[in-house]
Protein backbone atom coordinates (compact mmCIF):
# COMPACT_ATOMS: atom_id res chain seq x y z
CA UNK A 1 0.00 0.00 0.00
CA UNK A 2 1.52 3.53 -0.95
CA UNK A 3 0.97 5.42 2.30
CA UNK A 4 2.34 8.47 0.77
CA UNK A 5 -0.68 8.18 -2.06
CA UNK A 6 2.31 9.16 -4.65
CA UNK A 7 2.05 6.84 -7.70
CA UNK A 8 5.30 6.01 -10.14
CA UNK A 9 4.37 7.69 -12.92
CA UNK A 10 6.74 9.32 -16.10
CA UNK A 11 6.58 12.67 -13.76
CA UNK A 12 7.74 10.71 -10.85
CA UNK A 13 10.73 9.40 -12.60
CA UNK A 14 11.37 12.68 -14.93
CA UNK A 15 11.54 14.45 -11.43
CA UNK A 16 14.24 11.39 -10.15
CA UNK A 17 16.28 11.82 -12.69
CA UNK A 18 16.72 15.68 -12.65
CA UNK A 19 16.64 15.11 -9.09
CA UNK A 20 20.24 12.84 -9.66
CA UNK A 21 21.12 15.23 -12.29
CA UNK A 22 20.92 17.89 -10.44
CA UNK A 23 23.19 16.79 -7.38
CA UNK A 24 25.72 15.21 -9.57
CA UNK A 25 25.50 18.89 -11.18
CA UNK A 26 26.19 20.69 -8.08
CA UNK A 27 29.09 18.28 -6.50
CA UNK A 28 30.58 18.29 -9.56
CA UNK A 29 30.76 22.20 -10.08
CA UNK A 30 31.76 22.95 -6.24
CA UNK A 31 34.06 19.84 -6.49
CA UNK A 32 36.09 21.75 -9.60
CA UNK A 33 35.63 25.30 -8.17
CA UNK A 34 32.93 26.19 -11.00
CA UNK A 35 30.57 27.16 -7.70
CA UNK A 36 30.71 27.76 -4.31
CA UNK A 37 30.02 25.54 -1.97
CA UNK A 38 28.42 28.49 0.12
CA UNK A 39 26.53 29.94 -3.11
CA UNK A 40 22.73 30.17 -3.79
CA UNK A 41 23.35 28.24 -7.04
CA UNK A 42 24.78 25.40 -5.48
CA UNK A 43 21.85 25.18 -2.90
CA UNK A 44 19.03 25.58 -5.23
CA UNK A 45 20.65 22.59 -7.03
CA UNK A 46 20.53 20.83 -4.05
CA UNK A 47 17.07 21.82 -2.93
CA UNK A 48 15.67 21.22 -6.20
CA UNK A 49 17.77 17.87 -6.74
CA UNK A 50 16.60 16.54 -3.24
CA UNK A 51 12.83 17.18 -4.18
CA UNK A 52 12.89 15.32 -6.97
CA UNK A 53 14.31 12.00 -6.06
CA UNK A 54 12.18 12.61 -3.05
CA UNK A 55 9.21 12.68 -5.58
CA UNK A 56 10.51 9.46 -6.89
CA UNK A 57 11.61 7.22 -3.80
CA UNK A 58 7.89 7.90 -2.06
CA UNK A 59 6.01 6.99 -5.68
CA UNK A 60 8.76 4.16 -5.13
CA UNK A 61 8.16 3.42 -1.28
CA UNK A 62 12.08 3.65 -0.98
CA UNK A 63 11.62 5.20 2.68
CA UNK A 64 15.33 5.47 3.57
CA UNK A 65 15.86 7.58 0.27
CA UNK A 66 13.10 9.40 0.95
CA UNK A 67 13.90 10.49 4.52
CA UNK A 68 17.65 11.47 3.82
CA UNK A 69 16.45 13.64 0.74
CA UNK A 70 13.91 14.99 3.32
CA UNK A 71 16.75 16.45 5.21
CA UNK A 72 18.79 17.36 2.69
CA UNK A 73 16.20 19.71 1.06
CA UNK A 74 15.66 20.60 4.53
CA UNK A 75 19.05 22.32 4.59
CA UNK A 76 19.34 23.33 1.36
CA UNK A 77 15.93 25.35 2.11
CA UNK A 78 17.50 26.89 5.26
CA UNK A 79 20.00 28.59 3.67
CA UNK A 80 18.18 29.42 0.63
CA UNK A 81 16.16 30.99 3.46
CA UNK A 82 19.26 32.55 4.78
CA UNK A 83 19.88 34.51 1.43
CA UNK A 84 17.12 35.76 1.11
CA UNK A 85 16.80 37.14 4.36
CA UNK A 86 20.20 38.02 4.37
């Protein structure tokens, strides 16, 4: 039973793999000194990233996936947050 009423769909998995795109994307570019670590493009990546292979691993029931992308959007969020408020 899905508890998370999330079906896999083609969105779910088109939002999965940006979601791994995305991180590989912003490890890469910090990684090579493209981006900073620190910067707001770096942690939308991540937010963004995490949200979609969050997407996927509930339409997936892949709970332990799920939870750590729950935190790490969590944290990308905060200091997206951060930024903004300065």
């Amino acid at each position: 039973m899905n508890m998370f009423k999330i079906k896999p769909s083609k969105f779910t998995e088109i939002c999965g793999w940006y979601g791994m795109v995305a991180l590989i994307l912003a490890y890469a570019l910090a990684s090579f000194g493209v981006l900073s670590a620190g910067g707001a493009v770096f942690q939308t990546l991540n937010f963004t990233g995490s949200i979609g292979i969050m997407i996927d691993a509930f339409s997936k029931q892949i709970i332990q996936v799920a939870l750590l992308n729950i935190f790490w959007a969590s944290i990308g969020l905060i200091v997206l947050i951060k930024f903004l408020i300065g």
